[in-house]
Protein backbone atom coordinates (compact mmCIF):
# COMPACT_ATOMS: atom_id res chain seq x y z
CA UNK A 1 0.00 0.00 0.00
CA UNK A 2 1.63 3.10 -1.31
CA UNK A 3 1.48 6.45 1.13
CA UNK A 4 0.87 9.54 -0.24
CA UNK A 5 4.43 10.62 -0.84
CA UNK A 6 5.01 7.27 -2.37
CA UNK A 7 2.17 7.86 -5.20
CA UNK A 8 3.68 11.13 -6.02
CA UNK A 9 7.00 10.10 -5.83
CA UNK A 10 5.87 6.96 -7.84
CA UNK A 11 4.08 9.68 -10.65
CA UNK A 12 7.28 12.07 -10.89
CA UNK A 13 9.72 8.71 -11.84
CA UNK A 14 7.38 7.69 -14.05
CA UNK A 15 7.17 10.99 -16.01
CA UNK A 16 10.93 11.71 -15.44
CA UNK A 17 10.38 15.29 -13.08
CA UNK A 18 13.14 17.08 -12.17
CA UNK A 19 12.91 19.16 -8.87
CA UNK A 20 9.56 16.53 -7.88
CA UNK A 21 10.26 16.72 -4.11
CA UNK A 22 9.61 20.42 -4.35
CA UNK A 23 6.60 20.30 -7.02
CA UNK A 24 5.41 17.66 -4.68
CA UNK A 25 5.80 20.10 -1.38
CA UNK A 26 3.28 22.50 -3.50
CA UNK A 27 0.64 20.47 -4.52
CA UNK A 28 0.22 18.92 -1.26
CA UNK A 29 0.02 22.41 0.39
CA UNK A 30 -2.08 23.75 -2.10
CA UNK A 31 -4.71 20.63 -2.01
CA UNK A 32 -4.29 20.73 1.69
CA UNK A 33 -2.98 17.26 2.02
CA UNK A 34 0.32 17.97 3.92
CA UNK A 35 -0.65 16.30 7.37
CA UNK A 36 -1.30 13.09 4.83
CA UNK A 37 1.77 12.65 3.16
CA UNK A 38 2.90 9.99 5.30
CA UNK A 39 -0.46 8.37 5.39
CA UNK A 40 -1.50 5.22 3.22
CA UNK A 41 -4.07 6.30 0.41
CA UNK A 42 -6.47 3.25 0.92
CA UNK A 43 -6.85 5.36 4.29
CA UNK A 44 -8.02 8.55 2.89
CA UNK A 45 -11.44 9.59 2.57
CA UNK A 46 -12.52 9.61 -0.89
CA UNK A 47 -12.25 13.49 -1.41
CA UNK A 48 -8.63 13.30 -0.05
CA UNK A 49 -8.00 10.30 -2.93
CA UNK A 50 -9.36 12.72 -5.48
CA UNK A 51 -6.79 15.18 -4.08
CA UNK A 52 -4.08 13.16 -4.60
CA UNK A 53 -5.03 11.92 -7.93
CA UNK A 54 -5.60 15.51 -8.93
CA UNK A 55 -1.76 15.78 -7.20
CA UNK A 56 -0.34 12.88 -9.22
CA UNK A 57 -1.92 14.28 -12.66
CA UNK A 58 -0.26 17.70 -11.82
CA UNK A 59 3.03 16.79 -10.89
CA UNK A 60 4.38 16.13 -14.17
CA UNK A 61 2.87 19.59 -15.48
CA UNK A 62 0.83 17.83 -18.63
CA UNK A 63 -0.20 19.56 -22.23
CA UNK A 64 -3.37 18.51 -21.73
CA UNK A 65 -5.48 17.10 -18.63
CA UNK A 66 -8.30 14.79 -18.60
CA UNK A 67 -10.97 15.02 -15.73
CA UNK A 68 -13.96 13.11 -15.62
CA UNK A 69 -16.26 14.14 -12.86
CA UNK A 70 -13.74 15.76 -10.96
CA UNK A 71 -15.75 17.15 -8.00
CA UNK A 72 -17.30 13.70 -7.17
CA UNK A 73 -16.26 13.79 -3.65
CA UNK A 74 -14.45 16.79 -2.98
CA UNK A 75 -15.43 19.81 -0.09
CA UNK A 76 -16.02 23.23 -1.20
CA UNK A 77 -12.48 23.74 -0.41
CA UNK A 78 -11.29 21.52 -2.54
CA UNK A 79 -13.98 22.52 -5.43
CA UNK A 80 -12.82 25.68 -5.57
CA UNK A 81 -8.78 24.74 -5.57
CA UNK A 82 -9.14 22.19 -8.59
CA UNK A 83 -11.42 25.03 -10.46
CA UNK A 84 -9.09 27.57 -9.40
CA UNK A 85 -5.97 25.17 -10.75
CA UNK A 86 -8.32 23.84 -13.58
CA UNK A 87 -8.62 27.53 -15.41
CA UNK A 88 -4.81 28.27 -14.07
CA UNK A 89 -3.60 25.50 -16.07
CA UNK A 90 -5.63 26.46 -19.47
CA UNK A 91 -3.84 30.00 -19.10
CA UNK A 92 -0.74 28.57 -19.17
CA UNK A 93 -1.60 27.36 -22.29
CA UNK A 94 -2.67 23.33 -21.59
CA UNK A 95 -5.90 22.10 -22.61
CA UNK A 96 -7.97 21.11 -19.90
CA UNK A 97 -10.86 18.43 -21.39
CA UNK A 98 -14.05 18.02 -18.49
CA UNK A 99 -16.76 15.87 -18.70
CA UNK A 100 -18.97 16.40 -15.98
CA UNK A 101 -22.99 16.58 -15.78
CA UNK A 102 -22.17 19.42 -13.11
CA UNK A 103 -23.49 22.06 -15.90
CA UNK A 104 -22.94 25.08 -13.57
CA UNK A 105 -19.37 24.11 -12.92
CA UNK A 106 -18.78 23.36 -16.38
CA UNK A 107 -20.37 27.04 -17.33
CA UNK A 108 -18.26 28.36 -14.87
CA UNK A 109 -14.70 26.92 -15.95
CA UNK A 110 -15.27 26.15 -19.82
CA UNK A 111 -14.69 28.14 -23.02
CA UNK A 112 -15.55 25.40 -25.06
CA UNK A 113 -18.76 22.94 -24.82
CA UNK A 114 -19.01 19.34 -26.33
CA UNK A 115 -22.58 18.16 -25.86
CA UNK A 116 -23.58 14.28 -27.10
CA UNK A 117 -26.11 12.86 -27.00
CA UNK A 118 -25.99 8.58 -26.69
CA UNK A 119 -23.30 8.70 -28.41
CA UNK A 120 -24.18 11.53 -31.25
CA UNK A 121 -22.63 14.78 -31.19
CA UNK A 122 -25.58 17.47 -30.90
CA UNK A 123 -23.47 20.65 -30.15
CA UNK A 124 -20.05 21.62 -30.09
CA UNK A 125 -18.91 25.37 -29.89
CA UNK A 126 -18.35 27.91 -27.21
CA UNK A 127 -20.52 28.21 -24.08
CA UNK A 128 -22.28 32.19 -25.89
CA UNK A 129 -22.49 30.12 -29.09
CA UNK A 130 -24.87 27.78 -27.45
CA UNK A 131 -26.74 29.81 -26.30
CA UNK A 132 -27.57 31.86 -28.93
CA UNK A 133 -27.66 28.53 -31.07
CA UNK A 134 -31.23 28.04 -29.19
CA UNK A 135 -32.19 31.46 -28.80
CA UNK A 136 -31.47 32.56 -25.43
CA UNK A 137 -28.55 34.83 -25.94
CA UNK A 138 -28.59 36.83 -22.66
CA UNK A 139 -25.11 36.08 -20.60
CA UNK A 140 -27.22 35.21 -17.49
CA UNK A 141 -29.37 32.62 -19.74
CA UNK A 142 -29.80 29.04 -18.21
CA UNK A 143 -26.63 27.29 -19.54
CA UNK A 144 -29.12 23.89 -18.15
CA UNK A 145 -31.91 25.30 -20.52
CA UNK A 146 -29.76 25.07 -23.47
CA UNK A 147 -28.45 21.59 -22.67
CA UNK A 148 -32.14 20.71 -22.58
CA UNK A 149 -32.86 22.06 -26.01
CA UNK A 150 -29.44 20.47 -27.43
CA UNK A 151 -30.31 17.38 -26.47
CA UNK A 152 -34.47 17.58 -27.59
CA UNK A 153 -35.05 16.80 -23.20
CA UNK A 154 -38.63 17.00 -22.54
CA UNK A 155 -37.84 19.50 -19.73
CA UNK A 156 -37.25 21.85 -22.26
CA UNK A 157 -40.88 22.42 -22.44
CA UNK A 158 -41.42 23.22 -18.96
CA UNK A 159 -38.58 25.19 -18.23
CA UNK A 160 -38.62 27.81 -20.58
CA UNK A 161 -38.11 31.37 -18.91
CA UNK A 162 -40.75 33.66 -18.80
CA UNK A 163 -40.51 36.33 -21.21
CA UNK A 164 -38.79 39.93 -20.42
């Protein structure tokens, strides 16, 4: 069973990081998972494993970053770090890719939607692009209500705004 410091450790060799004790140091302070470092990971709670898994894709400062549901689990604390790090990361020029179902975190982080559909690709574009692809344009527009029409949901139907 591999400790914290061990599955970073074990993620730096693998990708070949120079100065990983240090990068290590940071990402364990900034996901608040100092006090653990020591600890076994089977003996984390399941937010604290998404930490360090969020920790060990980090530490080897990726081109591009795959997250699927990365929230499941986490505090608010820990929300707002990875979507702080998350939109830190795309400025520095990787490409962050998130598939989540959490549509207000995805408005909130994403410049790009991909929206299928079992399987069929029914929108793919920026997050204004969508909305004005269905007709409700305003910035403060129901990024859910869009979804709905994209993907032909009966909600659509009964959640249509009231007119201004």
């Amino acid at each position: 069973d591999l400790t914290v410091d061990e599955h970073l450790a074990f993620a730096a060799a693998a990708y070949h990081v120079s100065g990983a004790d240090e990068l290590a140091d940071r990402l364990l302070r900034e996901f608040e998972l100092t006090s653990k470092r020591s600890a076994p990971a089977r003996e984390l709670s399941r937010g604290m494993r998404q930490k360090l898994a969020i920790c060990c894709a980090y530490i080897h400062t990726p081109d591009v970053i795959f997250f699927d549901e990365p929230l499941t689990g986490l505090d608010p604390l820990g929300i707002r770090k990875l979507k702080t790090t998350m939109t830190d990361r795309a400025a520095e020029g990787a490409v962050v890719v998130v598939s989540s179902h959490l549509l207000a975190m995805v408005e909130d982080i994403c410049s790009h939607l991909l929206i299928l559909k079992q399987g069929e690709q029914r929108f793919f574009g920026r997050v204004e692009e969508l909305r004005e692809s269905y007709g409700i344009g305003a910035p403060d527009s129901s990024l859910e209500m869009a979804f709905f029409l994209a993907t032909d949901h009966p909600s659509a139907a009964f959640t249509l705004p009231p007119a201004r």
